[in-house]
N, C-alpha and C. Protein backbone atom coordinates (compact mmCIF):
# COMPACT_ATOMS: atom_id res chain seq x y z
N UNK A 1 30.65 -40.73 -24.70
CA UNK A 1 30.16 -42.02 -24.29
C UNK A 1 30.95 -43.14 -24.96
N UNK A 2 31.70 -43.01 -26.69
CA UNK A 2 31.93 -44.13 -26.65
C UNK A 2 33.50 -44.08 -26.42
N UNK A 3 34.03 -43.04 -25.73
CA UNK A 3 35.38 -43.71 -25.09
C UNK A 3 35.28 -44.58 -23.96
N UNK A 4 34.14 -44.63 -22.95
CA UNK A 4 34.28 -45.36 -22.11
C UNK A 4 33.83 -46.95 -22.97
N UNK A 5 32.91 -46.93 -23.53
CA UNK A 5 32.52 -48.60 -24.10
C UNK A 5 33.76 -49.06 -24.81
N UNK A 6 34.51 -48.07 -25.69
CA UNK A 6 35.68 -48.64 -26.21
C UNK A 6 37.28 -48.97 -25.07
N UNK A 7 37.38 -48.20 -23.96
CA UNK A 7 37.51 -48.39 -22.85
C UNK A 7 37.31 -49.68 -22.29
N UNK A 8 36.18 -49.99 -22.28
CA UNK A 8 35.65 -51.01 -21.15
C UNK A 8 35.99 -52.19 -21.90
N UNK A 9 35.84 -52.24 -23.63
CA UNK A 9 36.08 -53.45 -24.20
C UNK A 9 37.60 -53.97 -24.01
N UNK A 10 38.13 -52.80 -24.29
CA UNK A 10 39.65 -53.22 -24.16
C UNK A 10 40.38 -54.20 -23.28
N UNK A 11 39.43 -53.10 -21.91
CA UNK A 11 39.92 -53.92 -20.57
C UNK A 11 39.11 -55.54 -20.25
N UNK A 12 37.85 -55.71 -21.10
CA UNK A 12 37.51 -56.77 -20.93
C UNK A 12 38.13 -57.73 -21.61
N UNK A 13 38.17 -57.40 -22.64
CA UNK A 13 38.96 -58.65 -23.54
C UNK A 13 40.60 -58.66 -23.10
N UNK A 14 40.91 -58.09 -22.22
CA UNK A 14 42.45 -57.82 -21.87
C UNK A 14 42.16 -59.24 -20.57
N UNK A 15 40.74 -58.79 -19.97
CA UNK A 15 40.67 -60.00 -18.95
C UNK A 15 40.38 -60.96 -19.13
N UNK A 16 39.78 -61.23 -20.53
CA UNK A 16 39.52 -63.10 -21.03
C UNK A 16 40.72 -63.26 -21.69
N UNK A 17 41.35 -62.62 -22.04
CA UNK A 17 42.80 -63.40 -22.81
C UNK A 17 43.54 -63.77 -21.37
N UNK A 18 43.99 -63.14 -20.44
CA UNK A 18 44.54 -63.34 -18.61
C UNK A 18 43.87 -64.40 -18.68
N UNK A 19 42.36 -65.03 -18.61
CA UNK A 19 41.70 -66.04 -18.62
C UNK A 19 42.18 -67.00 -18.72
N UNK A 20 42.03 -67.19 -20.62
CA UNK A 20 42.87 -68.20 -20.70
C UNK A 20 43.88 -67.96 -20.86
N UNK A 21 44.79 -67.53 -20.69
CA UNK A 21 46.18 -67.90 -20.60
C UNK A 21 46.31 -69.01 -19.02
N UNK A 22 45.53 -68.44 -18.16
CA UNK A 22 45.73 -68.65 -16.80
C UNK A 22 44.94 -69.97 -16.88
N UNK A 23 44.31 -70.19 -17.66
CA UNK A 23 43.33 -72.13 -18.06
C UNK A 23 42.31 -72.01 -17.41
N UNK A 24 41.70 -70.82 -16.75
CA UNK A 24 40.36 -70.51 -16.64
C UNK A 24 39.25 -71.12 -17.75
N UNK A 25 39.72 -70.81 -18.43
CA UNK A 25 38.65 -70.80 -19.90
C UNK A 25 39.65 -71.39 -21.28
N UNK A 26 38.32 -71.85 -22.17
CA UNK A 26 39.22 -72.03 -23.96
C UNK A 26 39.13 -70.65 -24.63
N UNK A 27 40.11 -70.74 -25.57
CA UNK A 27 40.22 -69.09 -25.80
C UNK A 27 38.80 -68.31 -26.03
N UNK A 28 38.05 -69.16 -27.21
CA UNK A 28 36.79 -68.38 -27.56
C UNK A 28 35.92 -67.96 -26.07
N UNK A 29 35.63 -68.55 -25.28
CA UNK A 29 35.17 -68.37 -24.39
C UNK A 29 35.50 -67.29 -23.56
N UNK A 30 36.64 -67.09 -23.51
CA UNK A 30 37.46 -66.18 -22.54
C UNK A 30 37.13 -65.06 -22.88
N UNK A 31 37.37 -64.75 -24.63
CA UNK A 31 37.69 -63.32 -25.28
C UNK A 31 36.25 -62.71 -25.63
N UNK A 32 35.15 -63.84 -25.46
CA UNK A 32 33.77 -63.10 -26.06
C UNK A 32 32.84 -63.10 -24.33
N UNK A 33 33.41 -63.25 -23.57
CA UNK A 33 33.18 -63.34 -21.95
C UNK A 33 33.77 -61.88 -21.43
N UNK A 34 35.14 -61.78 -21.86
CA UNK A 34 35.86 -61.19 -21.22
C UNK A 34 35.14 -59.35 -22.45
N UNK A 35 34.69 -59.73 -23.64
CA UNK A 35 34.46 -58.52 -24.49
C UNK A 35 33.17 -58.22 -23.72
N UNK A 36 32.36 -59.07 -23.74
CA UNK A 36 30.83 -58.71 -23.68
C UNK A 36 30.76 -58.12 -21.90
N UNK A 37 32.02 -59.05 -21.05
CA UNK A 37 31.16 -57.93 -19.84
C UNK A 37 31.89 -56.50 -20.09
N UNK A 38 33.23 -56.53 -20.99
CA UNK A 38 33.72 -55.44 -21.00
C UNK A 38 33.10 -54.38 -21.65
N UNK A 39 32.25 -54.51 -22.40
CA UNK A 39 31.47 -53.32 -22.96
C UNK A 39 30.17 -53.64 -21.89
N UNK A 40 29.72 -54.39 -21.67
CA UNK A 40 28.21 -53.85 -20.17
C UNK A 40 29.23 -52.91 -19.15
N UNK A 41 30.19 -54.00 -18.74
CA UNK A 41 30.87 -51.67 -17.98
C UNK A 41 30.91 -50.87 -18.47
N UNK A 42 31.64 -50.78 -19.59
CA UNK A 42 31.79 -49.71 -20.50
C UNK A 42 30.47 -48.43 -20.53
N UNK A 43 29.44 -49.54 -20.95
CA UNK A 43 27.84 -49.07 -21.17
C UNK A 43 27.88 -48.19 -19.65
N UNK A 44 28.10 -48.58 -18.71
CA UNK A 44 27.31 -48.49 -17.25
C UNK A 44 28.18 -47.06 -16.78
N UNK A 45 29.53 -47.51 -17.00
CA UNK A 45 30.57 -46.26 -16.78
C UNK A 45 29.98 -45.26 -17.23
N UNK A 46 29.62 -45.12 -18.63
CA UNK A 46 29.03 -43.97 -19.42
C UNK A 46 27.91 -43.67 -19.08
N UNK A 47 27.20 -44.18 -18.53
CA UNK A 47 25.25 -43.81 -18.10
C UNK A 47 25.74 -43.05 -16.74
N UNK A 48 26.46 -43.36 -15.68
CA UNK A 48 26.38 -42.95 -14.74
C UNK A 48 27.53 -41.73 -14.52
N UNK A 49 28.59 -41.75 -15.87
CA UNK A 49 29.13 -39.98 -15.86
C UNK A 49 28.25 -39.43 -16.92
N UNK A 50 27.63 -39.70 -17.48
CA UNK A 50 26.20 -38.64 -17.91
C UNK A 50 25.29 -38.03 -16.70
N UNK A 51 25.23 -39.02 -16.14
CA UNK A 51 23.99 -38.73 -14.83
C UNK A 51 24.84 -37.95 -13.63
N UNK A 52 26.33 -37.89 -14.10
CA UNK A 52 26.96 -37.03 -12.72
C UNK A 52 27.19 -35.76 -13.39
N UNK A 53 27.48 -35.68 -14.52
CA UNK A 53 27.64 -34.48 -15.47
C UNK A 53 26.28 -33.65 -15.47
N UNK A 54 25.08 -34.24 -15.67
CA UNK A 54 24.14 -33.36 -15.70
C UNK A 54 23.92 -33.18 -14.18
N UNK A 55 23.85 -33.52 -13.32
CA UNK A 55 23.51 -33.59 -12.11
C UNK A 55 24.39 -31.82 -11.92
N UNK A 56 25.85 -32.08 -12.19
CA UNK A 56 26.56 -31.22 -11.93
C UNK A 56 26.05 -29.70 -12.91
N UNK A 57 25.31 -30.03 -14.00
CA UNK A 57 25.10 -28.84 -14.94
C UNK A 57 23.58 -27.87 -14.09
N UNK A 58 23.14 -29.26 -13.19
CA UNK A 58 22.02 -28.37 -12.81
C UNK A 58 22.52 -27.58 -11.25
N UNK A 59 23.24 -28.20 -10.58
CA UNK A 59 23.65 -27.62 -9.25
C UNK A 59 24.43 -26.23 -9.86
N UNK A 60 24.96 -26.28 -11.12
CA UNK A 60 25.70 -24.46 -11.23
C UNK A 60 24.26 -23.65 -11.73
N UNK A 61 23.28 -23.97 -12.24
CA UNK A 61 22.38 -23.32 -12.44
C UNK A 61 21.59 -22.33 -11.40
């Protein structure tokens, strides 16, 4: 689980710095915008390959 949240942060804060660079946003804004939705995917990625993993542990049963 936490490769995807560490995953997801990466790519979020990869997209608030693009932000502002691009004058979307001031930096702080960008990088704690761009962190925080990047770990709620992160979170979401990971809940729903848990829920396909077990799904899959019960169909070989």
């Amino acid at each position: 689980m936490s490769s995807f949240i560490f995953r997801g942060f990466l790519i979020g804060s990869s997209f608030g710095v693009f932000a502002v660079l691009a004058g979307f946003m001031r930096p702080a804004e960008g990088i704690v915008f761009g962190a925080t939705m990047g770990l709620l995917a992160g979170l979401t990625t990971a809940r729903l390959h848990e829920k396909r993993q077990e799904k899959l542990r019960k169909e070989k049963k």
